[in-house]
PDB file of N, CA and C in Angstrom:
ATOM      1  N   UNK A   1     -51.788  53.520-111.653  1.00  0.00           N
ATOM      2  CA  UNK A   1     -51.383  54.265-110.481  1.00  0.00           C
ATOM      3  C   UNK A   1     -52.333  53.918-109.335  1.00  0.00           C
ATOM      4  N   UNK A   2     -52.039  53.562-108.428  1.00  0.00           N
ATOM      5  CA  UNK A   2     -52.737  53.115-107.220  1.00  0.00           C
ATOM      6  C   UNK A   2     -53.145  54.544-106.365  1.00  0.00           C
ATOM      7  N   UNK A   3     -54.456  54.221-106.086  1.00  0.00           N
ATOM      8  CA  UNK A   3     -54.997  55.532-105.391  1.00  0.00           C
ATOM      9  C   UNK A   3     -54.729  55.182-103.737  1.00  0.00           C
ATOM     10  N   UNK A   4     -54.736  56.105-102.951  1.00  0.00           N
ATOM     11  CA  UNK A   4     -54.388  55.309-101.466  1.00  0.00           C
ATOM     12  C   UNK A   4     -55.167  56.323-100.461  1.00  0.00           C
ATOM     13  N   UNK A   5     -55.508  55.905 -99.148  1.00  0.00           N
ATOM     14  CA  UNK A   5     -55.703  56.310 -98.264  1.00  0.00           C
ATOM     15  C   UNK A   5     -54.881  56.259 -97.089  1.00  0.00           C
ATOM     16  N   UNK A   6     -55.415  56.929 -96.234  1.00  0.00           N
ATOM     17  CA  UNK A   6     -54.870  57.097 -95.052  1.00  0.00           C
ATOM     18  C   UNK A   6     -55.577  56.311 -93.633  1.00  0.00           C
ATOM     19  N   UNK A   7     -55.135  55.220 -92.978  1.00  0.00           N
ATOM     20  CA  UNK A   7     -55.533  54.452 -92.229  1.00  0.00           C
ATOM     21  C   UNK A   7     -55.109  54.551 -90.779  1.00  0.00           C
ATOM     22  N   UNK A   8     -55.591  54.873 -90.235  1.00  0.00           N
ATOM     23  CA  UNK A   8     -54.862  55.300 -88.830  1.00  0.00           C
ATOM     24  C   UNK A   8     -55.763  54.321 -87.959  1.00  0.00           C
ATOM     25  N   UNK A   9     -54.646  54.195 -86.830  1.00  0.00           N
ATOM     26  CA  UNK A   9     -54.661  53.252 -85.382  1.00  0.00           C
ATOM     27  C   UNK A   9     -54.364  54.205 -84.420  1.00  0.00           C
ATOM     28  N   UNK A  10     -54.802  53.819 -82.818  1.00  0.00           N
ATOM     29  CA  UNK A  10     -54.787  54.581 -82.052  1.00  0.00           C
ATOM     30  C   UNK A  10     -53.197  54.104 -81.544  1.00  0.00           C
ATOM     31  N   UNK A  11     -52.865  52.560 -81.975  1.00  0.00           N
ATOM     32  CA  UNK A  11     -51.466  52.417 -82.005  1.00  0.00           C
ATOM     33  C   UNK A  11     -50.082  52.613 -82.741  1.00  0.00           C
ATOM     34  N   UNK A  12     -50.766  52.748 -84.097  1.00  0.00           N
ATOM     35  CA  UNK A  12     -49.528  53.339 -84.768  1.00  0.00           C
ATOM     36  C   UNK A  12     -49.932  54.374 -85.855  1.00  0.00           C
ATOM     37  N   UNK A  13     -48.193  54.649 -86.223  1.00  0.00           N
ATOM     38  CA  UNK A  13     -48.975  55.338 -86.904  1.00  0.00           C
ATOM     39  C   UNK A  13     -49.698  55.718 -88.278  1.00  0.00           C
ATOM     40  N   UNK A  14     -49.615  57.005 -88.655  1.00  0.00           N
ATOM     41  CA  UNK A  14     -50.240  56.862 -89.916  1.00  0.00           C
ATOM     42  C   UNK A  14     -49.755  56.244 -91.161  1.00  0.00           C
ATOM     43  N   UNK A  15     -50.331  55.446 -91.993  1.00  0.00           N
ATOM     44  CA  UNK A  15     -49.521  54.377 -93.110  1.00  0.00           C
ATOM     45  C   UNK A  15     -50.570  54.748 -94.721  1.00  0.00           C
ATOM     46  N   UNK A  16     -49.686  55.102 -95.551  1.00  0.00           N
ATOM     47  CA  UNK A  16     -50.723  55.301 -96.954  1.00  0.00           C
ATOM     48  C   UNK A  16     -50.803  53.585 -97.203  1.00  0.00           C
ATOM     49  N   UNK A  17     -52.184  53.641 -97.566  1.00  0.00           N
ATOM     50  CA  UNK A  17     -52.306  51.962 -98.316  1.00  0.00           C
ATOM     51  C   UNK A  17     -53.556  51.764 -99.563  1.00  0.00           C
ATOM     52  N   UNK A  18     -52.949  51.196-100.347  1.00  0.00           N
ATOM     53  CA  UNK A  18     -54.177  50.846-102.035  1.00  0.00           C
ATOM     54  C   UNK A  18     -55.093  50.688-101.421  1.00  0.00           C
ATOM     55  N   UNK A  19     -56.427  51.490-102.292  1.00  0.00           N
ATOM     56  CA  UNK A  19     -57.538  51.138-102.102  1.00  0.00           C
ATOM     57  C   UNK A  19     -57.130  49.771-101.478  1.00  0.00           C
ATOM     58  N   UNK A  20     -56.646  48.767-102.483  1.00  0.00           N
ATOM     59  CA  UNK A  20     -56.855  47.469-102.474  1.00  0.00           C
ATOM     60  C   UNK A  20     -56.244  46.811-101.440  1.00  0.00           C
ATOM     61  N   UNK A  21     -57.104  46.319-100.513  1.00  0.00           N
ATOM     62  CA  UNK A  21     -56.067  46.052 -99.031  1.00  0.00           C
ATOM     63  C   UNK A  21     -55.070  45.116 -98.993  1.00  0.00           C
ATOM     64  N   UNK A  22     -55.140  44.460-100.418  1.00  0.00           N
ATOM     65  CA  UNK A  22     -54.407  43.159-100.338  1.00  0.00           C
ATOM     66  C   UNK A  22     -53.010  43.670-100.793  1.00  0.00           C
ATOM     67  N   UNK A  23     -53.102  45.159-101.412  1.00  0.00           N
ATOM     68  CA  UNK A  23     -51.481  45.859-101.730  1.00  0.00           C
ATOM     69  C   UNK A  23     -51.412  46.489-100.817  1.00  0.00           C
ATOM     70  N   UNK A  24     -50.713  46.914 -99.638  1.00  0.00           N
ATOM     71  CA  UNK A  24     -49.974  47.783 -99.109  1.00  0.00           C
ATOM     72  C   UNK A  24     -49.265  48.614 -99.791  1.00  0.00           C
ATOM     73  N   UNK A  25     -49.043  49.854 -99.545  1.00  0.00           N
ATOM     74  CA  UNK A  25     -48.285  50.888-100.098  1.00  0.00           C
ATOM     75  C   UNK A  25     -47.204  51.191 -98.859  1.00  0.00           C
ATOM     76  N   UNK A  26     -46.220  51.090 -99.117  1.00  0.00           N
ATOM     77  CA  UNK A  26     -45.429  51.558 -98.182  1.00  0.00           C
ATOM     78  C   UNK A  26     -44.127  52.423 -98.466  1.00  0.00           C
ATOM     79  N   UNK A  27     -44.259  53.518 -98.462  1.00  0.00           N
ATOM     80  CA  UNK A  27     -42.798  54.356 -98.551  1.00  0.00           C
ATOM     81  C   UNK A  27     -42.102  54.521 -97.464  1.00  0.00           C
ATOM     82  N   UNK A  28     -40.683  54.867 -97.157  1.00  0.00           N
ATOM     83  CA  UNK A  28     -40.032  55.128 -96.513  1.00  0.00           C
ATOM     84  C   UNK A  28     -39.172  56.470 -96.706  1.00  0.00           C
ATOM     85  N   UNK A  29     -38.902  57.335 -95.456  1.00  0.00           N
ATOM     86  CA  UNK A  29     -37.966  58.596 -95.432  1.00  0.00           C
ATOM     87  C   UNK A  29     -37.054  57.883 -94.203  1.00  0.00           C
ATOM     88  N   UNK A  30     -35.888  58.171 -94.774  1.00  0.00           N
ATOM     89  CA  UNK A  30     -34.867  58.290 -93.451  1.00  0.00           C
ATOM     90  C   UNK A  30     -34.645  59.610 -93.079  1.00  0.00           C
ATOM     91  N   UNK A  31     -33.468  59.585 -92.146  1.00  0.00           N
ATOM     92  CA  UNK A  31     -33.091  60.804 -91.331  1.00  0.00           C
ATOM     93  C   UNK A  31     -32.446  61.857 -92.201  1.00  0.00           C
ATOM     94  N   UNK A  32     -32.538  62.640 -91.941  1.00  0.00           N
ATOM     95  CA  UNK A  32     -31.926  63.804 -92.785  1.00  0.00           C
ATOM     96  C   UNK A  32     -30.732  63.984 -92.421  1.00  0.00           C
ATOM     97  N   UNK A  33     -29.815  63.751 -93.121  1.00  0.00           N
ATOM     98  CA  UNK A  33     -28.368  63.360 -92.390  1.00  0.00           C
ATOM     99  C   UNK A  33     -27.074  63.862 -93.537  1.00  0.00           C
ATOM    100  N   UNK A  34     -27.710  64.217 -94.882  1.00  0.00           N
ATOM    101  CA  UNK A  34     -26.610  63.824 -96.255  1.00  0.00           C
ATOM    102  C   UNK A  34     -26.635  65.684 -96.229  1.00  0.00           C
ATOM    103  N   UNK A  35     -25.624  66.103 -95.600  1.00  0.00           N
ATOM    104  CA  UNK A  35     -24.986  67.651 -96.240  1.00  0.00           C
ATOM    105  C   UNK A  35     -25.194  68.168 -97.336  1.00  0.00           C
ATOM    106  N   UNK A  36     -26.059  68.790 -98.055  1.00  0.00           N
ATOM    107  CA  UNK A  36     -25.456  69.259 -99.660  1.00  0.00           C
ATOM    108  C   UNK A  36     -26.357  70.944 -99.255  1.00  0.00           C
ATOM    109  N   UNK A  37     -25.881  71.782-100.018  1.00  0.00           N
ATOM    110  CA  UNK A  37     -25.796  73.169-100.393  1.00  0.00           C
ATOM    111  C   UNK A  37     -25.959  73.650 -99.207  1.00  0.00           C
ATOM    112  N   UNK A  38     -25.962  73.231 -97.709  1.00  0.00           N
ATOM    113  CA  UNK A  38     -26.073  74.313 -96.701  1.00  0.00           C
ATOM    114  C   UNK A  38     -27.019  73.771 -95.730  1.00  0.00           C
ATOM    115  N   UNK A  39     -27.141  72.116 -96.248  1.00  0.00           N
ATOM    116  CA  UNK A  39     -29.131  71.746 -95.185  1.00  0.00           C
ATOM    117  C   UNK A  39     -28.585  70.551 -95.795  1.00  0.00           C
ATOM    118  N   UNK A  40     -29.248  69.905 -94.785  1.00  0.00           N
ATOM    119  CA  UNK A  40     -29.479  68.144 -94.513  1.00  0.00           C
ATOM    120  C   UNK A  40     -30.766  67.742 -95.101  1.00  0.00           C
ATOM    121  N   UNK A  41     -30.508  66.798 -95.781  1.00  0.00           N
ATOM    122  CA  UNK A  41     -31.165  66.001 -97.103  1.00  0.00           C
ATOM    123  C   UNK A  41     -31.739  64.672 -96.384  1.00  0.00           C
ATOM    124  N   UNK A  42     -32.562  64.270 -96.507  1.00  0.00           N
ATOM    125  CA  UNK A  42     -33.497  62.681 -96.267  1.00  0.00           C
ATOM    126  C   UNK A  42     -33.396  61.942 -97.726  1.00  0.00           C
ATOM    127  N   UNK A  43     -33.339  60.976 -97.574  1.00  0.00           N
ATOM    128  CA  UNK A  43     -34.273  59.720 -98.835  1.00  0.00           C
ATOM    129  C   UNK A  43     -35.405  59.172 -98.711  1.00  0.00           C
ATOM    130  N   UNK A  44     -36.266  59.730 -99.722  1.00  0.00           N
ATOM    131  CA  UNK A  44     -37.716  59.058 -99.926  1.00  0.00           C
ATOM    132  C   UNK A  44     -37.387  57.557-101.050  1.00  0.00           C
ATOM    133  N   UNK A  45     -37.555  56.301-100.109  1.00  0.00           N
ATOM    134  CA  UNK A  45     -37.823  55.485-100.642  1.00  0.00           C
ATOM    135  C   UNK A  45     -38.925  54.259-100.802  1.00  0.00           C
ATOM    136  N   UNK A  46     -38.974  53.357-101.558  1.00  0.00           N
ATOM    137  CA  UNK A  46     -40.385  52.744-102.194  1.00  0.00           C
ATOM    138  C   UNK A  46     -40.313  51.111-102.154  1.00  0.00           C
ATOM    139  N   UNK A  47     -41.247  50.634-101.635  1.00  0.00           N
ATOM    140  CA  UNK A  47     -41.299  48.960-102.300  1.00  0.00           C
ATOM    141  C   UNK A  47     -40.548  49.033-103.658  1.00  0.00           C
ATOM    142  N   UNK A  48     -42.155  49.760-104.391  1.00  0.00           N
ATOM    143  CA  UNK A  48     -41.742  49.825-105.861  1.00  0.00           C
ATOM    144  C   UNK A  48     -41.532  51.281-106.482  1.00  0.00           C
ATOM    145  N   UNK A  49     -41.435  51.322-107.514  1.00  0.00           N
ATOM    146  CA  UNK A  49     -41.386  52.226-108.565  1.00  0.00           C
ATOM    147  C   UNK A  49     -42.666  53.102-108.339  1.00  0.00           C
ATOM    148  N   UNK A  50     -43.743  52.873-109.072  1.00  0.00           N
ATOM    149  CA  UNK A  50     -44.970  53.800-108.718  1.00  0.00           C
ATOM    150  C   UNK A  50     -45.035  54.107-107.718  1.00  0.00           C
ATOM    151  N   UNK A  51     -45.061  53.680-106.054  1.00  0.00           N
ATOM    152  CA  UNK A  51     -45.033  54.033-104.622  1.00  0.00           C
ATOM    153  C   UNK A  51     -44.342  55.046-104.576  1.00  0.00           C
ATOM    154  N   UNK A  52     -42.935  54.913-105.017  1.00  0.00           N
ATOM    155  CA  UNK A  52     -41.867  55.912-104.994  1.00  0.00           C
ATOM    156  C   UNK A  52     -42.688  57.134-106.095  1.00  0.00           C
ATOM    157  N   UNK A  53     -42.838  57.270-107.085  1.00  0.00           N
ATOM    158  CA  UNK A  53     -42.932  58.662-108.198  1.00  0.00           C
ATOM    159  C   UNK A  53     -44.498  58.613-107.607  1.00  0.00           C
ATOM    160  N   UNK A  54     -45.486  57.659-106.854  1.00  0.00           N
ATOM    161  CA  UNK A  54     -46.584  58.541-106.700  1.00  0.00           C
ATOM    162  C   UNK A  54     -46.945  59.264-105.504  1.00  0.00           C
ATOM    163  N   UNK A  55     -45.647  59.316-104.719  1.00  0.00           N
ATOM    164  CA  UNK A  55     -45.499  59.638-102.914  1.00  0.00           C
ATOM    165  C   UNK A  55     -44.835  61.523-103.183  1.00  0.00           C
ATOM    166  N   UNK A  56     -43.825  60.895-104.665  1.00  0.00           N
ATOM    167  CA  UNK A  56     -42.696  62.025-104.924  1.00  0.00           C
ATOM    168  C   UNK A  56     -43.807  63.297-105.805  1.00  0.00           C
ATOM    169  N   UNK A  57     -44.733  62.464-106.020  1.00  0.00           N
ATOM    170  CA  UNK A  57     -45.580  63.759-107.078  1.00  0.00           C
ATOM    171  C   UNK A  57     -47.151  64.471-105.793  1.00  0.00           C
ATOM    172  N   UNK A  58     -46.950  63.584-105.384  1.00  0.00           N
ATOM    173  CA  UNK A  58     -48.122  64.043-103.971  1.00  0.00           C
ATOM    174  C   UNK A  58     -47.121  65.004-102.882  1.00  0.00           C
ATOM    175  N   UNK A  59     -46.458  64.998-102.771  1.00  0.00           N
ATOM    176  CA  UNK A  59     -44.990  66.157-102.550  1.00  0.00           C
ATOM    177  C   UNK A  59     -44.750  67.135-103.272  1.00  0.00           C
ATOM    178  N   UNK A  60     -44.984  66.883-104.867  1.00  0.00           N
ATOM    179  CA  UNK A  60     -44.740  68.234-105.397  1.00  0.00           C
ATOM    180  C   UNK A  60     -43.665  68.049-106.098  1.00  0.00           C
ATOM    181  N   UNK A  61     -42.650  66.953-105.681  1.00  0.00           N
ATOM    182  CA  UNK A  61     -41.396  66.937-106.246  1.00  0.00           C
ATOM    183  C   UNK A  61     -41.472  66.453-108.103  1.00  0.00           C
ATOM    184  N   UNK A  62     -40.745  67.234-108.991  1.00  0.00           N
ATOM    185  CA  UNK A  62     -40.805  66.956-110.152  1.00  0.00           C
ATOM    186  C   UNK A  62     -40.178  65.469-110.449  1.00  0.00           C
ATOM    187  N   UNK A  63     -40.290  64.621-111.434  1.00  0.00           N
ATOM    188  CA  UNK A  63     -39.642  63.395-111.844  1.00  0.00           C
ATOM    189  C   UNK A  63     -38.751  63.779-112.214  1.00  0.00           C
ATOM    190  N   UNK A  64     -37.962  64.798-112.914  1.00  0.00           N
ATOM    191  CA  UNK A  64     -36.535  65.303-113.098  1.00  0.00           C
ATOM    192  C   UNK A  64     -35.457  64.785-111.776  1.00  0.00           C
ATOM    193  N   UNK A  65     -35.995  64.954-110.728  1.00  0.00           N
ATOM    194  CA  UNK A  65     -35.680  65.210-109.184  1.00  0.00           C
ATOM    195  C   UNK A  65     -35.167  63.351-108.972  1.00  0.00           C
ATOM    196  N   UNK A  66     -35.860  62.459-109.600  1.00  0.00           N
ATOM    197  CA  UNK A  66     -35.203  60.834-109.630  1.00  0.00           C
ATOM    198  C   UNK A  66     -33.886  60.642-109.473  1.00  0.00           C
ATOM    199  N   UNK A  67     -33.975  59.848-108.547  1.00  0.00           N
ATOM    200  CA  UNK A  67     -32.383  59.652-108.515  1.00  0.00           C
ATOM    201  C   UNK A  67     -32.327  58.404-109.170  1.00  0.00           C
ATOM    202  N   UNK A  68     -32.220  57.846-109.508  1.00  0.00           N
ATOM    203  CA  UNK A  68     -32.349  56.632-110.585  1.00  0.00           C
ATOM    204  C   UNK A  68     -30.405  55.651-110.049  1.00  0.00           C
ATOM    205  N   UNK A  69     -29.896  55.568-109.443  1.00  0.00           N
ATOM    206  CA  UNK A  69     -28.262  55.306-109.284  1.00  0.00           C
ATOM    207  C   UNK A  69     -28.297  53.777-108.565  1.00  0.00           C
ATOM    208  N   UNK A  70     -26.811  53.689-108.746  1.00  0.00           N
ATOM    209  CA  UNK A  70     -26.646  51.849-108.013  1.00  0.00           C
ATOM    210  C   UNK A  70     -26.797  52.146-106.946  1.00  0.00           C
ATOM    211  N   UNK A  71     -26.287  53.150-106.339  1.00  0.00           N
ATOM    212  CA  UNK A  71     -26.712  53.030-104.799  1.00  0.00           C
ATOM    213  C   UNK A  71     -28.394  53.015-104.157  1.00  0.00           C
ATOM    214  N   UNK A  72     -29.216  53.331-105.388  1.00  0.00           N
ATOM    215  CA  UNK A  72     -30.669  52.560-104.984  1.00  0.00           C
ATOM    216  C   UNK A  72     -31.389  54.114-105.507  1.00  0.00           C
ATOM    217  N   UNK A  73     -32.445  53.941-106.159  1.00  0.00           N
ATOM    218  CA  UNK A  73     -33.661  54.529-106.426  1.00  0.00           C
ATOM    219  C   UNK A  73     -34.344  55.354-105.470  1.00  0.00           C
ATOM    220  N   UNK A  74     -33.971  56.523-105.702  1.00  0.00           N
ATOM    221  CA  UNK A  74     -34.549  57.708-104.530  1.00  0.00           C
ATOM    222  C   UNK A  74     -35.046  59.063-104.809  1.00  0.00           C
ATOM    223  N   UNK A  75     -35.697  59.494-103.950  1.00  0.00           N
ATOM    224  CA  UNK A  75     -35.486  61.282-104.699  1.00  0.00           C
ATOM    225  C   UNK A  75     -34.800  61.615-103.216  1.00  0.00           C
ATOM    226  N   UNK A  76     -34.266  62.961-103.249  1.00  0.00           N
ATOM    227  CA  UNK A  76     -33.835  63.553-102.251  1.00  0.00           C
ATOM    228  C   UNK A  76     -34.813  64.492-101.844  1.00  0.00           C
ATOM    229  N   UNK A  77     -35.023  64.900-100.542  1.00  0.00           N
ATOM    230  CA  UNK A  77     -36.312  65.260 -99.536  1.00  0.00           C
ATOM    231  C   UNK A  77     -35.393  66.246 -98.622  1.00  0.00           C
ATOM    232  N   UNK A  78     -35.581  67.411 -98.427  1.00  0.00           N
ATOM    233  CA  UNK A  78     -35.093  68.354 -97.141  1.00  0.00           C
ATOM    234  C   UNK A  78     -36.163  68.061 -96.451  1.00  0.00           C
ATOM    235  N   UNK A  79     -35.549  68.463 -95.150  1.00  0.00           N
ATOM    236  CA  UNK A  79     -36.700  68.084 -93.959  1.00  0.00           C
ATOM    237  C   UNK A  79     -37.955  68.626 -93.796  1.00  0.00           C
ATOM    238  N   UNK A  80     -38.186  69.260 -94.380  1.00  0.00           N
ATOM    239  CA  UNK A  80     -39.553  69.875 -94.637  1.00  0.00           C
ATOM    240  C   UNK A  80     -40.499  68.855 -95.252  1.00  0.00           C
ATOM    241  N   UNK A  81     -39.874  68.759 -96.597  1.00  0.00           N
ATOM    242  CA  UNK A  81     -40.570  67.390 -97.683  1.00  0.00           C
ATOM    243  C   UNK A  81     -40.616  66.619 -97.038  1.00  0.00           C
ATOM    244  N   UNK A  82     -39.555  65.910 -96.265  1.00  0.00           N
ATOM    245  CA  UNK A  82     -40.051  64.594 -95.092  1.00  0.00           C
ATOM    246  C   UNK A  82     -40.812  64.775 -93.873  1.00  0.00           C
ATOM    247  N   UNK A  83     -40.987  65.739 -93.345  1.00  0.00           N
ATOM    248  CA  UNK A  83     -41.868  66.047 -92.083  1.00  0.00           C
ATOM    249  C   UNK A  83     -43.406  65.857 -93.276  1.00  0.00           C
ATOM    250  N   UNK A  84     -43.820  66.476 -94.641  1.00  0.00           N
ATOM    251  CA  UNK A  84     -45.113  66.486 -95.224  1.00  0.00           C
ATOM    252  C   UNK A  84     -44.934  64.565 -95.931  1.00  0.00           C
ATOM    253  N   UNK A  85     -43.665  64.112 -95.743  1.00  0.00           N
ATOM    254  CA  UNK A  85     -44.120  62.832 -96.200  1.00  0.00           C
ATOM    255  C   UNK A  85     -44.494  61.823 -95.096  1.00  0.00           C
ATOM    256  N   UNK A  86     -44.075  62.378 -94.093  1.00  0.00           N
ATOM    257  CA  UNK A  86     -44.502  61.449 -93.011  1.00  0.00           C
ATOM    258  C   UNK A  86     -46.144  61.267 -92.817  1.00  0.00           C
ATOM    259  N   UNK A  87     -46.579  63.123 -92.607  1.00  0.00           N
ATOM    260  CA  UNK A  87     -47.466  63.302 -92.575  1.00  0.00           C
ATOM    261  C   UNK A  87     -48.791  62.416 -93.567  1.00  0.00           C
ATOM    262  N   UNK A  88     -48.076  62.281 -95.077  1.00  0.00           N
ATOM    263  CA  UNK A  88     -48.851  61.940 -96.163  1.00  0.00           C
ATOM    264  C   UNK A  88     -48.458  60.173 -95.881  1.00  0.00           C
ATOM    265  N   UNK A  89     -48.059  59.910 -94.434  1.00  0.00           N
ATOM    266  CA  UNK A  89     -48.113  58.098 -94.504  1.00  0.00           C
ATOM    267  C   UNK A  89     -46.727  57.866 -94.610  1.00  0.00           C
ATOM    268  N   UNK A  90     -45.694  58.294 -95.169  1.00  0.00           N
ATOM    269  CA  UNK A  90     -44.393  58.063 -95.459  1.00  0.00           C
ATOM    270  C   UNK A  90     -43.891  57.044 -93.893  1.00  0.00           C
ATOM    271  N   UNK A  91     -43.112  56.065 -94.026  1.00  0.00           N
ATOM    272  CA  UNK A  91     -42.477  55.288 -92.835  1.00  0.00           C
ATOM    273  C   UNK A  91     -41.195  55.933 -92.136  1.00  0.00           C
ATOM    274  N   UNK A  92     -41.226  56.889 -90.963  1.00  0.00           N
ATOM    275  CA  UNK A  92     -39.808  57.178 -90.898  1.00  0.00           C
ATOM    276  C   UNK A  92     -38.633  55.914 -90.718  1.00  0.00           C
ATOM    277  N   UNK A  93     -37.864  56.019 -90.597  1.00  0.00           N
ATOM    278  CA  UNK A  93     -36.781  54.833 -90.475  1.00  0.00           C
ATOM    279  C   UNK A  93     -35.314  56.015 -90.378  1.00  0.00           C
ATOM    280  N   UNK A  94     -34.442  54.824 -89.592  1.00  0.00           N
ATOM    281  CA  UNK A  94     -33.654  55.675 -88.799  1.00  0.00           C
ATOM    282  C   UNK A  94     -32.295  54.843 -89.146  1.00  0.00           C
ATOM    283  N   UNK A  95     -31.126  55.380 -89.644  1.00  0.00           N
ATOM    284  CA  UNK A  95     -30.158  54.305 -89.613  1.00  0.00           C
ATOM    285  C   UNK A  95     -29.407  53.920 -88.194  1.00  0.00           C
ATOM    286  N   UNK A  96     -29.647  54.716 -87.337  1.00  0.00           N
ATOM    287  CA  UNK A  96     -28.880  54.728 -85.735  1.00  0.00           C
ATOM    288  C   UNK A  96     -30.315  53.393 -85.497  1.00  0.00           C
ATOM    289  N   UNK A  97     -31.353  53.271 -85.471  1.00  0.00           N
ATOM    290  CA  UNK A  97     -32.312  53.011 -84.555  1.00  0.00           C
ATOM    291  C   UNK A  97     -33.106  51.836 -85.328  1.00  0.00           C
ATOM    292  N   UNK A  98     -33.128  51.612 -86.574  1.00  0.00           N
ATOM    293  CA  UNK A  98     -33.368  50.592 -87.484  1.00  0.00           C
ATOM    294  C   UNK A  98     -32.926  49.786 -88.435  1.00  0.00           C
ATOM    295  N   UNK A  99     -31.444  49.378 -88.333  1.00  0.00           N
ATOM    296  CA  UNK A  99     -30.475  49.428 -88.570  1.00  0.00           C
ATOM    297  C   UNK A  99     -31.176  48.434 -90.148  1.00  0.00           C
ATOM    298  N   UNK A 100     -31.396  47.096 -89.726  1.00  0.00           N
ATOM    299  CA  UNK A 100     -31.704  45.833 -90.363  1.00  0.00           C
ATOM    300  C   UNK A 100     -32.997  46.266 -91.077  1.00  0.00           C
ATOM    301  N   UNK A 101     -33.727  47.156 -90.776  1.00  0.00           N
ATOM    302  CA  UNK A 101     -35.250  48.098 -91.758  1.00  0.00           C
ATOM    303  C   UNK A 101     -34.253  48.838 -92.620  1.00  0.00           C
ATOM    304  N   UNK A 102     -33.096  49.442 -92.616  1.00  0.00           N
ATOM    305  CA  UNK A 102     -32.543  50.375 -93.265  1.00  0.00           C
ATOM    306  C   UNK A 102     -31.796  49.938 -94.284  1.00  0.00           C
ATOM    307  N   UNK A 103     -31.082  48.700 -94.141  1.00  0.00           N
ATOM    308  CA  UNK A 103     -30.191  47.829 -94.857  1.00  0.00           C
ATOM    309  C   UNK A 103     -31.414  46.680 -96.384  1.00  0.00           C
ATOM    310  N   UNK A 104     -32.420  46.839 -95.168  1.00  0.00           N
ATOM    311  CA  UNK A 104     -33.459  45.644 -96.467  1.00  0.00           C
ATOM    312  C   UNK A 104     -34.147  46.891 -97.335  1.00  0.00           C
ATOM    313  N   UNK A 105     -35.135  48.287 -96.811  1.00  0.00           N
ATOM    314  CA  UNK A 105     -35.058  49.543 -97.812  1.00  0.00           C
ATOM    315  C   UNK A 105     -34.079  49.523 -98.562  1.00  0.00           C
ATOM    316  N   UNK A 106     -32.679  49.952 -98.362  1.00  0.00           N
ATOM    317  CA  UNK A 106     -31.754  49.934 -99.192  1.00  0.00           C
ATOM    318  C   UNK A 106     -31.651  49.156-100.128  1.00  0.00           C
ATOM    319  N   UNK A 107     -31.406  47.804-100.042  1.00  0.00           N
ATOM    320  CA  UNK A 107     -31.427  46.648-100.891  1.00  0.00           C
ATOM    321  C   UNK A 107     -31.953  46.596-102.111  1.00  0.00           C
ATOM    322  N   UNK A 108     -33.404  47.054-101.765  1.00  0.00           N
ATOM    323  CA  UNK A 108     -34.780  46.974-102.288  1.00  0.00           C
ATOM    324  C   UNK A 108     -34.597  48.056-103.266  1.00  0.00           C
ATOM    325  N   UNK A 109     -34.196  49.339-103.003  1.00  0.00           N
ATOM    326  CA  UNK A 109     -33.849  50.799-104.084  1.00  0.00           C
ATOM    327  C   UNK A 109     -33.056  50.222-104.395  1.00  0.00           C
ATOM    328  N   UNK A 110     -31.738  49.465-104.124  1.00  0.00           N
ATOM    329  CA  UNK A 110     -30.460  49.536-105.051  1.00  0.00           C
ATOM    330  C   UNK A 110     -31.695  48.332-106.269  1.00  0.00           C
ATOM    331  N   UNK A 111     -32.085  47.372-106.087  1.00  0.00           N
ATOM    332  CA  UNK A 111     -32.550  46.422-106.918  1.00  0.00           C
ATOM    333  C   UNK A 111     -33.587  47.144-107.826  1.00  0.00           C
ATOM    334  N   UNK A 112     -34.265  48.141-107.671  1.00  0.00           N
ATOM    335  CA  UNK A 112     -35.120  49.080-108.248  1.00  0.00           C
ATOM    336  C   UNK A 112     -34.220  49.967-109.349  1.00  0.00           C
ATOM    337  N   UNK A 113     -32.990  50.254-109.250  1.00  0.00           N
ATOM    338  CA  UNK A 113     -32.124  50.967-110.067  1.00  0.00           C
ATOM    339  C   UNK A 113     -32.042  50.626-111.283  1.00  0.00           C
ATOM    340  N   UNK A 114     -32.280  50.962-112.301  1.00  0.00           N
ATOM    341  CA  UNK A 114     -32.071  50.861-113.794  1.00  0.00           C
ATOM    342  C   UNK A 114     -30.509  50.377-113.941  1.00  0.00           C
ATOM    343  N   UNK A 115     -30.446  48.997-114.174  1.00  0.00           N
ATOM    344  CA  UNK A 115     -28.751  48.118-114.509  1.00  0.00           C
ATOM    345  C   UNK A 115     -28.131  49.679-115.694  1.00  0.00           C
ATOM    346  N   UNK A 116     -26.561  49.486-115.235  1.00  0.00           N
ATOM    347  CA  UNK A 116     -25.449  50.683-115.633  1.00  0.00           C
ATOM    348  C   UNK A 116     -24.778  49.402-116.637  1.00  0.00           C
ATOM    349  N   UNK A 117     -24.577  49.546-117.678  1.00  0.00           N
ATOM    350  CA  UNK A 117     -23.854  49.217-118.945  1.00  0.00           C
ATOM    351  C   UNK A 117     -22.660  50.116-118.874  1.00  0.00           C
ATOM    352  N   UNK A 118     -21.571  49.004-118.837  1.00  0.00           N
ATOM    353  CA  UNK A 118     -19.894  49.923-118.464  1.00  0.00           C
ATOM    354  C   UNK A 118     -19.622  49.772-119.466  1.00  0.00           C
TER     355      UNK A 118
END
């Protein structure tokens, strides 16, 4: 499990990254946009696997909470959880405003998904 800090610039902004500078850690939240029980939902997503469950457990969120699916490797985040993941370094990303950042994230979770045996 990679331990990480918090690295801040007076130009951007805050980014979690490995001790080890030569790994970057980079998670991503999009916009809170997906309807379910009454409130708008975000996706916390990951380079990799550990990035993703060690961003989702520094949140609080249980591993039950995995979305594990073809449509890409995520947990689901109300805007609260994404305003504290931003905070904790998380990358916002926007599908109106980052269109081609949003499409290669995506990619990247769907390829992270555990293959479905039909």
């Amino acid at each position: 499990m990679w331990k990480t800090r918090c690295i801040r610039s007076t130009r951007e902004p805050c980014h979690a990254v490995s001790i080890n500078p030569a790994r970057p850690m980079t998670v991503y939240v999009d916009d809170a946009v997906t309807l379910w029980r009454g409130q708008r939902w975000a996706h916390l997503m990951a380079d990799t696997l550990d990035e993703l469950h060690a961003m989702a457990a520094r949140l609080g969120i249980p591993r039950r909470a995995f979305q594990d699916k073809p449509s890409g490797a995520h947990y689901d985040v109300t805007p609260e959880l994404r305003e504290l993941a931003l905070k904790l370094g998380a990358t916002a990303i926007s599908r109106h405003a980052d269109r081609e950042q949003v499409r290669t994230v995506i990619r990247n979770a769907r390829a992270q998904a555990s293959p479905r045996t039909r």
